[in-house]
N, C-alpha and C. Protein backbone atom coordinates (compact mmCIF):
# COMPACT_ATOMS: atom_id res chain seq x y z
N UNK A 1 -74.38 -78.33 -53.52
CA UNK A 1 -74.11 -76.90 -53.69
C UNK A 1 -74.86 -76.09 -52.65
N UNK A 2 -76.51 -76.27 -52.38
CA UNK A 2 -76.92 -75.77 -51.14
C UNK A 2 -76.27 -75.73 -49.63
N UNK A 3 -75.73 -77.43 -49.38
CA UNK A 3 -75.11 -77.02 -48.25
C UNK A 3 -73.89 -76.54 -47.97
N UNK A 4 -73.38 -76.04 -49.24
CA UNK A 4 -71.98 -75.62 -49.38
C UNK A 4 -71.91 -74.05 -49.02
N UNK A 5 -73.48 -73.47 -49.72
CA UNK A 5 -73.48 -72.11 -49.68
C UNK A 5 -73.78 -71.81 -48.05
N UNK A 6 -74.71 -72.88 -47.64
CA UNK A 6 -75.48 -72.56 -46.18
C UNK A 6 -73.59 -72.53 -44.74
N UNK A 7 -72.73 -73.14 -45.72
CA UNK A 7 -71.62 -73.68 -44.55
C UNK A 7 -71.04 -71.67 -44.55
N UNK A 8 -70.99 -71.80 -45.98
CA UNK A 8 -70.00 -70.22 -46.46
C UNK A 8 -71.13 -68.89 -45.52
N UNK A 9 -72.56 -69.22 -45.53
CA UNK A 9 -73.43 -68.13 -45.33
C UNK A 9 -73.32 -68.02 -43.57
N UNK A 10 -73.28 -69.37 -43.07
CA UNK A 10 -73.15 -69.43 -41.58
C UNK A 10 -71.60 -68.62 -41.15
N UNK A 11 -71.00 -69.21 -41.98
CA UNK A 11 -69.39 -68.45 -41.60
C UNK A 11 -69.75 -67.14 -41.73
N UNK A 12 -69.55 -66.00 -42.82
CA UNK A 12 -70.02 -65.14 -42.76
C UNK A 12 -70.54 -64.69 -41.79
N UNK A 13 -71.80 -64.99 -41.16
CA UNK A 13 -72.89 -64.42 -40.68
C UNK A 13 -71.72 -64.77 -39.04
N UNK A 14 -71.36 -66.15 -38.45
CA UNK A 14 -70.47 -65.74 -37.64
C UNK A 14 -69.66 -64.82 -37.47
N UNK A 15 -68.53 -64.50 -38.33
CA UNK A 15 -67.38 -63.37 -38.22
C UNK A 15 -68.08 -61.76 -38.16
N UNK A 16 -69.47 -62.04 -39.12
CA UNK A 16 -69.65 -59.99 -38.60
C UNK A 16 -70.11 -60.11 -37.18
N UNK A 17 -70.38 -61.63 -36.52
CA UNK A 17 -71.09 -61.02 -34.92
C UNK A 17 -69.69 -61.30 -34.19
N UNK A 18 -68.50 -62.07 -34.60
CA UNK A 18 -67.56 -61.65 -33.90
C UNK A 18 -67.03 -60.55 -33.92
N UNK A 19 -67.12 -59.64 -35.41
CA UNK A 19 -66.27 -58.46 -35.75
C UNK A 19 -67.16 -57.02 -34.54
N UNK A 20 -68.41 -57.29 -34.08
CA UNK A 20 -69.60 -56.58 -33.33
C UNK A 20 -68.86 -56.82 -32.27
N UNK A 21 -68.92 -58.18 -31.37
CA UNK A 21 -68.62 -58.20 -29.99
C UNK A 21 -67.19 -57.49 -30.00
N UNK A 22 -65.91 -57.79 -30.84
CA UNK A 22 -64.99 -56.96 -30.37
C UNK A 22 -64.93 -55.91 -30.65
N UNK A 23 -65.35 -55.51 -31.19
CA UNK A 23 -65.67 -53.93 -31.49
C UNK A 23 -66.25 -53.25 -29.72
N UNK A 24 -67.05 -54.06 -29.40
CA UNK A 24 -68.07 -53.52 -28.36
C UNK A 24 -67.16 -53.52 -26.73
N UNK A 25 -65.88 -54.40 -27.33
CA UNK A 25 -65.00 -55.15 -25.93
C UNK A 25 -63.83 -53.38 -25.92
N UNK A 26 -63.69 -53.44 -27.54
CA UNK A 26 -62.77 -51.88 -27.55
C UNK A 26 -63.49 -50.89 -27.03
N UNK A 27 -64.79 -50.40 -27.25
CA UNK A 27 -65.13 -49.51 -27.14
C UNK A 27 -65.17 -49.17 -25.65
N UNK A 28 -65.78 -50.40 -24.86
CA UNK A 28 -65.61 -50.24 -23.66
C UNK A 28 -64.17 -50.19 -22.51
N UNK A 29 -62.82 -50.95 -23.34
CA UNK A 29 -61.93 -50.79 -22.62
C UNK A 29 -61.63 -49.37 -22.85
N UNK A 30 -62.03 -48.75 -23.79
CA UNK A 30 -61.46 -47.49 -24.27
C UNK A 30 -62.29 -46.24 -23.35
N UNK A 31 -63.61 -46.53 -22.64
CA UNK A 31 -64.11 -45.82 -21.91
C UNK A 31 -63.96 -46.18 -20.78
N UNK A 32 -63.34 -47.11 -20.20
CA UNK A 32 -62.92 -47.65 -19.29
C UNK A 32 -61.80 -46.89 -18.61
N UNK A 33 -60.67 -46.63 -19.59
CA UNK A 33 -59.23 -46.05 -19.60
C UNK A 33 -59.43 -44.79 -19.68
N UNK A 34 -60.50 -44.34 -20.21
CA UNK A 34 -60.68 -42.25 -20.17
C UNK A 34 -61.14 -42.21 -18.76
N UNK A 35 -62.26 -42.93 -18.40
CA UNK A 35 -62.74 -42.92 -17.48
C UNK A 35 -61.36 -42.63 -15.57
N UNK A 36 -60.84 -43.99 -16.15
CA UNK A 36 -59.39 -43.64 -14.85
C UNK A 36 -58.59 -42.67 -15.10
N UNK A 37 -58.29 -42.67 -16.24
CA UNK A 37 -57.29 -40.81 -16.90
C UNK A 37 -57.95 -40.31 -15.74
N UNK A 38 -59.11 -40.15 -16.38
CA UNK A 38 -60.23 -38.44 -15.64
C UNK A 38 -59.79 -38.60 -14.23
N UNK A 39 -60.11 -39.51 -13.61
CA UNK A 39 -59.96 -39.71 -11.99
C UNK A 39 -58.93 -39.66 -11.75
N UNK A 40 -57.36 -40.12 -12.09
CA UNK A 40 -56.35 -39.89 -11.55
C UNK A 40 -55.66 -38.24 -11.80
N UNK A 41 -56.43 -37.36 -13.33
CA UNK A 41 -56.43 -36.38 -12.95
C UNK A 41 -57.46 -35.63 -11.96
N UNK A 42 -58.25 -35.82 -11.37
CA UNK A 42 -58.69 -35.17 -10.55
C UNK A 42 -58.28 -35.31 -9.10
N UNK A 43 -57.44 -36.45 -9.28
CA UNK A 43 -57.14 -36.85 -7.82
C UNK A 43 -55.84 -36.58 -7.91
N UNK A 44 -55.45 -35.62 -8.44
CA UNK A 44 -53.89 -34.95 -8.13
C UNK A 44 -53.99 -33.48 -7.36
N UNK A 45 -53.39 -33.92 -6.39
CA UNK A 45 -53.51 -32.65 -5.59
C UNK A 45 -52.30 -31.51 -5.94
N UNK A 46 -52.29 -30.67 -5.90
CA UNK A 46 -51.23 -29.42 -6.54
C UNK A 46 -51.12 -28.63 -5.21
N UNK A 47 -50.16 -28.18 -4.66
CA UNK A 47 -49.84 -27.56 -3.19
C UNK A 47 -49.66 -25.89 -3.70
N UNK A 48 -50.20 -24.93 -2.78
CA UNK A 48 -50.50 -23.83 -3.06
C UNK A 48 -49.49 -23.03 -3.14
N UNK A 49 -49.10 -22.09 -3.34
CA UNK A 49 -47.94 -21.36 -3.73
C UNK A 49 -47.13 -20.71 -2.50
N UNK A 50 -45.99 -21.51 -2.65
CA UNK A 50 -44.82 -21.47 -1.02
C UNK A 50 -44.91 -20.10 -0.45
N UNK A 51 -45.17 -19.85 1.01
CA UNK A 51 -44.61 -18.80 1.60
C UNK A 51 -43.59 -17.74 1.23
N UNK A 52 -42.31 -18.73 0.82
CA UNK A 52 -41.12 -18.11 0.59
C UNK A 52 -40.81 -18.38 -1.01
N UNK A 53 -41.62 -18.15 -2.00
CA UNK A 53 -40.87 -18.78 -3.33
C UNK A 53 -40.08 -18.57 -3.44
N UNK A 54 -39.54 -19.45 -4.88
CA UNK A 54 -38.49 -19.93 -5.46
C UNK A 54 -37.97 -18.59 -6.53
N UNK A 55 -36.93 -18.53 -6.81
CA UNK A 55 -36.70 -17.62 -7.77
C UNK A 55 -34.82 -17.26 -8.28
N UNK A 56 -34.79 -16.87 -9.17
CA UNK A 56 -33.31 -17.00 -9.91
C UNK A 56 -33.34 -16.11 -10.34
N UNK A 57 -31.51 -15.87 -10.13
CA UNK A 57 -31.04 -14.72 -11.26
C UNK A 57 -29.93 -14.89 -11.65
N UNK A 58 -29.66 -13.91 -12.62
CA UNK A 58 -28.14 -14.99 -13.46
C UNK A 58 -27.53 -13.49 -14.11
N UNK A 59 -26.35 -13.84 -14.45
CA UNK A 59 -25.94 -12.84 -14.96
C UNK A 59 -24.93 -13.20 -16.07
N UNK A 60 -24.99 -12.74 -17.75
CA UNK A 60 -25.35 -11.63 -17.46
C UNK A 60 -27.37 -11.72 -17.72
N UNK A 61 -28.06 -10.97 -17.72
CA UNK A 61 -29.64 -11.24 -16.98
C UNK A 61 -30.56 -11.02 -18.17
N UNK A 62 -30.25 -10.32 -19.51
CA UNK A 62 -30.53 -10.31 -20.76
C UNK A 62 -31.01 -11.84 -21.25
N UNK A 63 -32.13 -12.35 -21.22
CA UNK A 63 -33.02 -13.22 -22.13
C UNK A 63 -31.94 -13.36 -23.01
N UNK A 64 -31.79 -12.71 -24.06
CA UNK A 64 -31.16 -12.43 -25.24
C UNK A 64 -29.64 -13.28 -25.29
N UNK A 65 -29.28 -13.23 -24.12
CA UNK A 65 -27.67 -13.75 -23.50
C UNK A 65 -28.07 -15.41 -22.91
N UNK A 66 -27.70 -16.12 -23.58
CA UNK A 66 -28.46 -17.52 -23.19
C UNK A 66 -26.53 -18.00 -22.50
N UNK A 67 -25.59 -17.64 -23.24
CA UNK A 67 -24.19 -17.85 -22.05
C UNK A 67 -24.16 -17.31 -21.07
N UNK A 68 -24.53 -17.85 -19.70
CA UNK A 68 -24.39 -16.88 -18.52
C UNK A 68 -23.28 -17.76 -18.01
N UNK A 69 -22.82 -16.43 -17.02
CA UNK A 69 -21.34 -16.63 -16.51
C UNK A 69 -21.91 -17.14 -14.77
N UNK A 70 -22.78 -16.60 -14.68
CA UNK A 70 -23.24 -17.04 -13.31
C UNK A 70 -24.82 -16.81 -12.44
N UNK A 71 -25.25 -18.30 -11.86
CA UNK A 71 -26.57 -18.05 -11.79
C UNK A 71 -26.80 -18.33 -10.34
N UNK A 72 -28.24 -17.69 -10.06
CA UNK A 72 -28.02 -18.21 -8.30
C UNK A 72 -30.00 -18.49 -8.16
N UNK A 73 -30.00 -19.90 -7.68
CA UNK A 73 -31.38 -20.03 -7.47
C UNK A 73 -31.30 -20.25 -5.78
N UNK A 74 -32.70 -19.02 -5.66
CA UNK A 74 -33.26 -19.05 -3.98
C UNK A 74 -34.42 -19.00 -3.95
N UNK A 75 -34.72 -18.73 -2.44
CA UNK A 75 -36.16 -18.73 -1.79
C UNK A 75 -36.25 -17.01 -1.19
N UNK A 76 -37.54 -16.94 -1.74
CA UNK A 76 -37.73 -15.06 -1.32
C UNK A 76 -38.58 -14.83 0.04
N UNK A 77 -38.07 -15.13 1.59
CA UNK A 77 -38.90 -14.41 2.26
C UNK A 77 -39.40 -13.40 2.43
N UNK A 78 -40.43 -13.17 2.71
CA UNK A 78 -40.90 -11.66 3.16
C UNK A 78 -40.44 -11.29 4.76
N UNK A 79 -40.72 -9.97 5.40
CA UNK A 79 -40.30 -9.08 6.75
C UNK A 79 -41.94 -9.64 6.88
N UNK A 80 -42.92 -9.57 6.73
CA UNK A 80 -44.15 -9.09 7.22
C UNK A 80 -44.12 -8.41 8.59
N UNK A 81 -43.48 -7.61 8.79
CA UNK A 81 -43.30 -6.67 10.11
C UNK A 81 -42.65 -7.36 11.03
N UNK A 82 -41.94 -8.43 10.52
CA UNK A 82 -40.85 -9.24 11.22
C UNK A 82 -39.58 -8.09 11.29
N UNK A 83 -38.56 -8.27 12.53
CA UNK A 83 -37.35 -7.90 12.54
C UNK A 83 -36.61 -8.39 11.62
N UNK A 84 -35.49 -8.05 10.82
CA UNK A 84 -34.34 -8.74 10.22
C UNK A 84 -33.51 -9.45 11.09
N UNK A 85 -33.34 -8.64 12.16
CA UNK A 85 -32.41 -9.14 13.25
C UNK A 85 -33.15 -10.76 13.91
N UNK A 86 -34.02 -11.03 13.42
CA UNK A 86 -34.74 -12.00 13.69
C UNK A 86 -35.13 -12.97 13.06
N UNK A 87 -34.65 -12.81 11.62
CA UNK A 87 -35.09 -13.36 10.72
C UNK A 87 -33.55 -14.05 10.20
N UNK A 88 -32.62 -13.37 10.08
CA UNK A 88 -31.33 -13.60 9.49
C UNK A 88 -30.38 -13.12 11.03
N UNK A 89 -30.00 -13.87 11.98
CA UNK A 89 -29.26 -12.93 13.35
C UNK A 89 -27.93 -13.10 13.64
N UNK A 90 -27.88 -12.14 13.47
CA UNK A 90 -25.87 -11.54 13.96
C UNK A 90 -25.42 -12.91 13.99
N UNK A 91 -24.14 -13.23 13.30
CA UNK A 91 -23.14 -13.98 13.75
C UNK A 91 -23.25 -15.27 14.37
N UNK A 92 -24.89 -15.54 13.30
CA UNK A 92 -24.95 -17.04 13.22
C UNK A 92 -25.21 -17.81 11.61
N UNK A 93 -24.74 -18.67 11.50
CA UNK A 93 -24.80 -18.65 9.79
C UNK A 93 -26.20 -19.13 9.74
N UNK A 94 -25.85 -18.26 8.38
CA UNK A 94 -27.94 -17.91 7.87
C UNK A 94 -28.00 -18.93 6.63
N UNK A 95 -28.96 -19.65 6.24
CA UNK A 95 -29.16 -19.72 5.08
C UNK A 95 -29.06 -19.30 3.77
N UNK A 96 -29.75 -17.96 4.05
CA UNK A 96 -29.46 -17.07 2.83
C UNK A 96 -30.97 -16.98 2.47
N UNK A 97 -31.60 -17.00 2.61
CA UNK A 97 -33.16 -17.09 2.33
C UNK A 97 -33.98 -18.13 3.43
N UNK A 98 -34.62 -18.86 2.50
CA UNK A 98 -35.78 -19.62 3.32
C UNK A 98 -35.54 -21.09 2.70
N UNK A 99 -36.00 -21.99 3.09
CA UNK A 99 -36.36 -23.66 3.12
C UNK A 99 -34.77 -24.04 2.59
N UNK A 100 -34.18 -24.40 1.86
CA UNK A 100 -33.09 -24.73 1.47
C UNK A 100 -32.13 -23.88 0.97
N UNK A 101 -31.14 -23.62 1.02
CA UNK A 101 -29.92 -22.82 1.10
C UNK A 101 -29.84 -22.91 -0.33
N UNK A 102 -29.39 -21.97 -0.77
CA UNK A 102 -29.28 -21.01 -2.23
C UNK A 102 -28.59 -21.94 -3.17
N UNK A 103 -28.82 -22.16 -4.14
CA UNK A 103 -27.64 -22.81 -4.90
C UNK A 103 -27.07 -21.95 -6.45
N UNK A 104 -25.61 -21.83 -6.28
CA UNK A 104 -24.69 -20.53 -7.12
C UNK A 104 -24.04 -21.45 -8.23
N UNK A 105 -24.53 -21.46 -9.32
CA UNK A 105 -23.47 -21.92 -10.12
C UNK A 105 -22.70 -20.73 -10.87
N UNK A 106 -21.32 -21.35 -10.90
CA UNK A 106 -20.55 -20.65 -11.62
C UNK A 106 -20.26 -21.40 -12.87
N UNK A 107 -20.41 -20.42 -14.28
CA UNK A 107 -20.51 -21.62 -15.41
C UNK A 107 -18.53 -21.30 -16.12
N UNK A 108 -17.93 -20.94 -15.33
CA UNK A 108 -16.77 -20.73 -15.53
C UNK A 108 -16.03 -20.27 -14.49
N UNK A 109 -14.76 -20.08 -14.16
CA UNK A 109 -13.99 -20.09 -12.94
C UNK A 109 -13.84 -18.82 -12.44
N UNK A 110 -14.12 -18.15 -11.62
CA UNK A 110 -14.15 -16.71 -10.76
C UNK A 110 -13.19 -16.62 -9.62
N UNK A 111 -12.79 -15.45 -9.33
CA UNK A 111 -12.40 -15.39 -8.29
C UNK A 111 -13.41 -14.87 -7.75
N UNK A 112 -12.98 -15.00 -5.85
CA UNK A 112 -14.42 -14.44 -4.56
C UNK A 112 -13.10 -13.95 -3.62
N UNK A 113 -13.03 -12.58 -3.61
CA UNK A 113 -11.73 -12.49 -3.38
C UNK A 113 -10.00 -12.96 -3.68
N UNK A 114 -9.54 -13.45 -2.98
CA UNK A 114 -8.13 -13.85 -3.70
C UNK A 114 -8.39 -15.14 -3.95
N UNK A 115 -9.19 -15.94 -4.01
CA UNK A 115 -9.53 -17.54 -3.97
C UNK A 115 -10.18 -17.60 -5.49
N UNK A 116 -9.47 -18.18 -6.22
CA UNK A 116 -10.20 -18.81 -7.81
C UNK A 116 -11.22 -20.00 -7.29
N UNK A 117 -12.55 -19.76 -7.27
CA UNK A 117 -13.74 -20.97 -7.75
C UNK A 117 -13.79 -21.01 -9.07
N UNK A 118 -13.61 -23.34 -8.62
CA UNK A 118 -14.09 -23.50 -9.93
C UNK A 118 -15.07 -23.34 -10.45
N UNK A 119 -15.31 -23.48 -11.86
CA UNK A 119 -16.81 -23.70 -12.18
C UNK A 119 -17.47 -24.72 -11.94
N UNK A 120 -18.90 -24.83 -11.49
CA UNK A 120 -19.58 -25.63 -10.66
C UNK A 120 -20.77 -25.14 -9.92
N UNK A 121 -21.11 -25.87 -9.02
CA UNK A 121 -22.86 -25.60 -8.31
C UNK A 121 -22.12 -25.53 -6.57
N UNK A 122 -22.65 -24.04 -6.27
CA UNK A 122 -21.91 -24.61 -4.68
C UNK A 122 -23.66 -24.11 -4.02
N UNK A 123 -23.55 -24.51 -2.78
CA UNK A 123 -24.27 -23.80 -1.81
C UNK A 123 -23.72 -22.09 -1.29
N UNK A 124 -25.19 -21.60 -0.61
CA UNK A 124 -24.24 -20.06 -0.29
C UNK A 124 -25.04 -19.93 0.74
N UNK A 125 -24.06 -19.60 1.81
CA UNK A 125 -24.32 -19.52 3.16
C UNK A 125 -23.53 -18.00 3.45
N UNK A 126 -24.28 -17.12 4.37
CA UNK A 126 -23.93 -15.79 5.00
C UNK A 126 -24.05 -16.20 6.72
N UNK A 127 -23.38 -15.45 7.08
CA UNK A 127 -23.21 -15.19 8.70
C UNK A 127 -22.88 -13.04 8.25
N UNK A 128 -24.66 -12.83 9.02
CA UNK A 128 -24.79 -11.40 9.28
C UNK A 128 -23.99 -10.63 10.30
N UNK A 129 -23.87 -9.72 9.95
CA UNK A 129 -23.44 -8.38 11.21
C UNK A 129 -23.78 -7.16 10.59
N UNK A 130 -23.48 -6.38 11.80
CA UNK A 130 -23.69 -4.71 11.89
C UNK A 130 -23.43 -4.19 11.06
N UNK A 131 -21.76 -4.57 11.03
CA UNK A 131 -21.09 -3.59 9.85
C UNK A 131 -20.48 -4.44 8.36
N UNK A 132 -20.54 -5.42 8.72
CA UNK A 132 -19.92 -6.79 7.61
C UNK A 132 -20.68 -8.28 7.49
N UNK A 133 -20.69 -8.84 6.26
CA UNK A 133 -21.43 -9.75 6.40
C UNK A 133 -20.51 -10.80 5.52
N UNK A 134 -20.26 -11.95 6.18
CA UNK A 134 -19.19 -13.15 5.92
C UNK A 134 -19.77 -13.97 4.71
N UNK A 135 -19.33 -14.15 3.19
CA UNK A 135 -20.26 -14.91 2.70
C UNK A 135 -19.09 -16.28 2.15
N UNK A 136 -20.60 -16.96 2.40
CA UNK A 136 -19.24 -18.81 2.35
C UNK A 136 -20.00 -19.55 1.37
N UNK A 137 -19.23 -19.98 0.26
CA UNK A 137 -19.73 -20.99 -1.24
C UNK A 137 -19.23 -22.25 -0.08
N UNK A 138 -20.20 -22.95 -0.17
CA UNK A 138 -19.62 -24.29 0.34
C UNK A 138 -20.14 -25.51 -0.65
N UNK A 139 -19.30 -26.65 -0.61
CA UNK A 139 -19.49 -27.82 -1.50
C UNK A 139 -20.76 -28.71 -1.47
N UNK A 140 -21.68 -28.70 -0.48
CA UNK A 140 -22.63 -29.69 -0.10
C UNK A 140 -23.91 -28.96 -0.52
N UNK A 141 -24.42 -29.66 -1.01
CA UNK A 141 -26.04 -29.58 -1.81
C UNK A 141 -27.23 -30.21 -1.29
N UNK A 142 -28.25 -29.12 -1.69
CA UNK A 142 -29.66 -29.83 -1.00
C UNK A 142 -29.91 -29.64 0.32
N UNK A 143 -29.48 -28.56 0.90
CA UNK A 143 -28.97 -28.49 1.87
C UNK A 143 -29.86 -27.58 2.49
N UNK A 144 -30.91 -28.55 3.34
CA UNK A 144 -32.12 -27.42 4.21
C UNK A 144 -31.69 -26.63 5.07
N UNK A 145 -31.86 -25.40 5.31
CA UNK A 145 -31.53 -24.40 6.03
C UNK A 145 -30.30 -24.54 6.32
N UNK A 146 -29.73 -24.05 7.38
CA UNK A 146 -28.12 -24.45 7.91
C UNK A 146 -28.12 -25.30 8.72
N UNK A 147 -29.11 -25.81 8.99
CA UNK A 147 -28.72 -27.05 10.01
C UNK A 147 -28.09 -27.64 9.78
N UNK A 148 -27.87 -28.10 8.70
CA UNK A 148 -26.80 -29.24 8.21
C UNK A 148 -25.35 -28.84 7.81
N UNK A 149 -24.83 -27.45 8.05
CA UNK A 149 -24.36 -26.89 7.32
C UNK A 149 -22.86 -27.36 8.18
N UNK A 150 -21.49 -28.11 7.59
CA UNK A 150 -20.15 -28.18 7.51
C UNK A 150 -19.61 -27.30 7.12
N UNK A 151 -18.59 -26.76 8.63
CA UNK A 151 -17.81 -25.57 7.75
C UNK A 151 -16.77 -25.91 7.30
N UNK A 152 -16.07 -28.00 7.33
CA UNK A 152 -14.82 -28.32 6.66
C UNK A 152 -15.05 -28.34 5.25
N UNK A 153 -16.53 -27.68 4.77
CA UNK A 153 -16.66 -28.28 3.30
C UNK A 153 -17.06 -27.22 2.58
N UNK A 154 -16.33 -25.96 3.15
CA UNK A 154 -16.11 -24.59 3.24
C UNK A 154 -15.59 -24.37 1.52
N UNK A 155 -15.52 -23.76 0.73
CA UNK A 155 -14.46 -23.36 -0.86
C UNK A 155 -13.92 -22.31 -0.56
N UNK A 156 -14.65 -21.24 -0.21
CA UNK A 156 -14.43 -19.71 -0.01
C UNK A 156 -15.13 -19.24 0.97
N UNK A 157 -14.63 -18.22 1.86
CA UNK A 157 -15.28 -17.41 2.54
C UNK A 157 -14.74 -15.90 2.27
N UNK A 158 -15.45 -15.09 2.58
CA UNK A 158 -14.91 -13.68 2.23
C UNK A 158 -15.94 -12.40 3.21
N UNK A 159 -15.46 -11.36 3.60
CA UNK A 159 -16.05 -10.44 4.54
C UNK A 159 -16.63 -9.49 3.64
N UNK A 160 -17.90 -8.99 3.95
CA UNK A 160 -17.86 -7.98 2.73
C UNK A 160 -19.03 -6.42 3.51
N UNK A 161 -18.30 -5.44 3.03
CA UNK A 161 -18.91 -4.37 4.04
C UNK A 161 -21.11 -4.61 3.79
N UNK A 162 -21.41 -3.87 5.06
CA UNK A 162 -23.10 -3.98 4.71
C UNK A 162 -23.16 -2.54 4.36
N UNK A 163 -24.11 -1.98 3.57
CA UNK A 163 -24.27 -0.46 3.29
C UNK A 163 -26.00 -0.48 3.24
N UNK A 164 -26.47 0.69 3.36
CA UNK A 164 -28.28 0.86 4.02
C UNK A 164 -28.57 1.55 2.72
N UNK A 165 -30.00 0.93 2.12
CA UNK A 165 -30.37 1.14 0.42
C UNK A 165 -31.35 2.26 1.11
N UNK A 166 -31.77 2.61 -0.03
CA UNK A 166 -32.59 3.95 -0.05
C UNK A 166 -34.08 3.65 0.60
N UNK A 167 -34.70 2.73 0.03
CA UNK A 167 -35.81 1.96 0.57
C UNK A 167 -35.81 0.75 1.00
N UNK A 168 -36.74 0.04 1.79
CA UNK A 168 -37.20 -0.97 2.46
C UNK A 168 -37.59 -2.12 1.27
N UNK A 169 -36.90 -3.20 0.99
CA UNK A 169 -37.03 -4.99 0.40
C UNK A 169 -38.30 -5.29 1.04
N UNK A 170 -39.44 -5.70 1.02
CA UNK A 170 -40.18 -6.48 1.91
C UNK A 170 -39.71 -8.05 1.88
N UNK A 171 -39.79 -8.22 0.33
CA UNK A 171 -38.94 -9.75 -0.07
C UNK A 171 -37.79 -9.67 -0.08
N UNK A 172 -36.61 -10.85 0.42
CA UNK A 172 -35.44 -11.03 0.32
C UNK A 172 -34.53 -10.99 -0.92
N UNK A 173 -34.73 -10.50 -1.73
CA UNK A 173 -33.63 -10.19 -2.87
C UNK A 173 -32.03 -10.51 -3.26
N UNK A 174 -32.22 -11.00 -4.61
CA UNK A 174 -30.62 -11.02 -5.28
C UNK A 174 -30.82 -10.58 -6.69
N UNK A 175 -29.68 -9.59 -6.88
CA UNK A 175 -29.79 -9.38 -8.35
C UNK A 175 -28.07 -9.36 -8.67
N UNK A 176 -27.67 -9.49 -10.04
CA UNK A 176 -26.53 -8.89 -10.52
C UNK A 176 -26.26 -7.73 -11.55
N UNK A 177 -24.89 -7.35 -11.43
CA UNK A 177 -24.96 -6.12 -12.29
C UNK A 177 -22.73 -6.07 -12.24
N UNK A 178 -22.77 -5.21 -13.62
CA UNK A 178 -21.17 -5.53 -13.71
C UNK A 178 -20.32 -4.11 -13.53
N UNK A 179 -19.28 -3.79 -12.53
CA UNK A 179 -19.41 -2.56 -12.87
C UNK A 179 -17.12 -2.94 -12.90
N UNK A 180 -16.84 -1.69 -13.93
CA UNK A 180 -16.06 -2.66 -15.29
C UNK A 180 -15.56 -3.74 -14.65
N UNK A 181 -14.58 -4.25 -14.60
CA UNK A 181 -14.23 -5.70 -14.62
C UNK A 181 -15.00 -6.56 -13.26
N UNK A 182 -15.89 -6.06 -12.64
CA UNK A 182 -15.99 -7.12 -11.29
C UNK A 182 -17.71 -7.06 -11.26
N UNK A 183 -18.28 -8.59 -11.08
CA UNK A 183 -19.59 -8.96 -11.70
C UNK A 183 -20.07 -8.63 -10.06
N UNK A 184 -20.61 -8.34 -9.78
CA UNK A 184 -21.75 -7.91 -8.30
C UNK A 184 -22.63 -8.51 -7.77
N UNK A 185 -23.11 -9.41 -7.21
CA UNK A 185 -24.24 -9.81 -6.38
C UNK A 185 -24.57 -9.04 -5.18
N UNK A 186 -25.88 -8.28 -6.28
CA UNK A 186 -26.14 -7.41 -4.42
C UNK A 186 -27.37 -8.58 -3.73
N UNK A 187 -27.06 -8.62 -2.24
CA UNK A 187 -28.34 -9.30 -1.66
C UNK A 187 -28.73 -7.89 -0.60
N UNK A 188 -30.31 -7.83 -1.01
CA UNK A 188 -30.68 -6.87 -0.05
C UNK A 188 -32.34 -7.51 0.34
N UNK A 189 -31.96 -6.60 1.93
CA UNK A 189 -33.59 -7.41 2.49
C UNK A 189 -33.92 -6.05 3.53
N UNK A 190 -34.93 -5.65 3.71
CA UNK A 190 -35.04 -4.42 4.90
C UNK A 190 -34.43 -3.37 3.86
N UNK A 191 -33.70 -2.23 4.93
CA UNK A 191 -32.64 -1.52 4.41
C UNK A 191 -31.43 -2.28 4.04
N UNK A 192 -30.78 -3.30 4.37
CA UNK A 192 -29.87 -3.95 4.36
C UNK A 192 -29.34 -4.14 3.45
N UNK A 193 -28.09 -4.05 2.40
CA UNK A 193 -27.50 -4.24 1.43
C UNK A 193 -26.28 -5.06 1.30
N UNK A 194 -26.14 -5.71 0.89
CA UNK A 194 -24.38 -6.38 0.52
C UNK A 194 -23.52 -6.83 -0.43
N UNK A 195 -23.09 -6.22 -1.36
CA UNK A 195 -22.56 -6.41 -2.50
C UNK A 195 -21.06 -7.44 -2.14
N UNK A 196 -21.14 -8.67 -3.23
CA UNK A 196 -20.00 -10.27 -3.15
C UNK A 196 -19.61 -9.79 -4.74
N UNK A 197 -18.49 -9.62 -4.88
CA UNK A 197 -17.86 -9.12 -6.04
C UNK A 197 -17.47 -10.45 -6.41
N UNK A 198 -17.09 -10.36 -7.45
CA UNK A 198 -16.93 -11.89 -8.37
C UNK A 198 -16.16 -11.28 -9.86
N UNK A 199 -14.59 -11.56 -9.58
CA UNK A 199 -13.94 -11.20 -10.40
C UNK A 199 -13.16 -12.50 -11.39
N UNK A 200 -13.30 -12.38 -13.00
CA UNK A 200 -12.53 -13.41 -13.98
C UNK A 200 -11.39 -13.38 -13.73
């Protein structure tokens, strides 16, 4: 009976120093693993806030209105005492902003003049002038500046008069607004104005 108890007392007394060492193996993989967390968050670098940000507008522009009929995400340059004529120039196709060319979805089918677009994601490319400014939905996406820009992959193009706003844009601007049946995209930058009508 003694060496029966001494076999049961040794067991015992083994398993709580195994139940210790792994305990001691968790604790450390577990400070081990906070430990790299911490470092791979600190070693994330975050890039400072773009020259030209990013920014959207949709219409209709009411929070409240979560069905929008149409949205347009761009890049907002500034003039910083830059020319326009220098920035966006006569009667060469422009981007439309800065780093990658605008992208317009239409969440239902519009006309852009006499041409029905479908609904869909196009690119939007302008070619400026004096008195008119050419604006073209084209099919190709992701699409850095105009360098890359195909005019066989053209949807719509349309001419549309320029008119001079009351004050000076420093940032490149788009907003919408409906006036009765025909939805408006004004883009204005400088004095510069240009309203792309967009009729159901």
């Amino acid at each position: 009976m003694v060496k029966t108890f001494f076999v049961k007392r040794n067991y015992f007394i083994f398993d709580f120093n195994l139940f210790n060492f792994m305990k001691k193996i968790v604790c450390i993989s577990s400070f081990a693993l906070l430990m790299l967390f911490s470092l791979n968050l600190n070693a994330q670098k975050f890039s400072s806030l773009d020259k030209s940000p990013m920014d959207a507008a949709s219409f209709p522009s009411s929070y409240k209105t979560p069905e929008k009929i149409i949205k347009i995400v761009y890049s907002r340059p500034q003039l910083k005492g830059r020319s326009l004529d220098k920035l966006a120039p006569n009667k060469k196709v422009w981007r439309t902003g800065a780093n990658e060319a605008p992208e317009l979805t239409l969440y239902k089918d519009l006309k852009l003049g006499n041409t029905i677009v479908k609904a869909g994601v196009y690119a939007l490319f302008t070619i400026p002038g004096k008195e008119e400014w050419t604006v073209i939905l084209n099919s190709d996406l992701n699409v850095w500046g105009a360098y890359f820009y195909k005019q066989e992959n053209d949807v719509v193009r349309l001419s549309v008069p320029v008119t001079k706003g009351v004050k000076s844009l420093e940032a490149f601007s788009i907003v919408f607004d409906q006036v009765d049946d025909v939805i408006q995209m004004h883009l204005g930058w400088g004095e510069v104005r240009v309203a792309v009508p967009f009729t159901k």
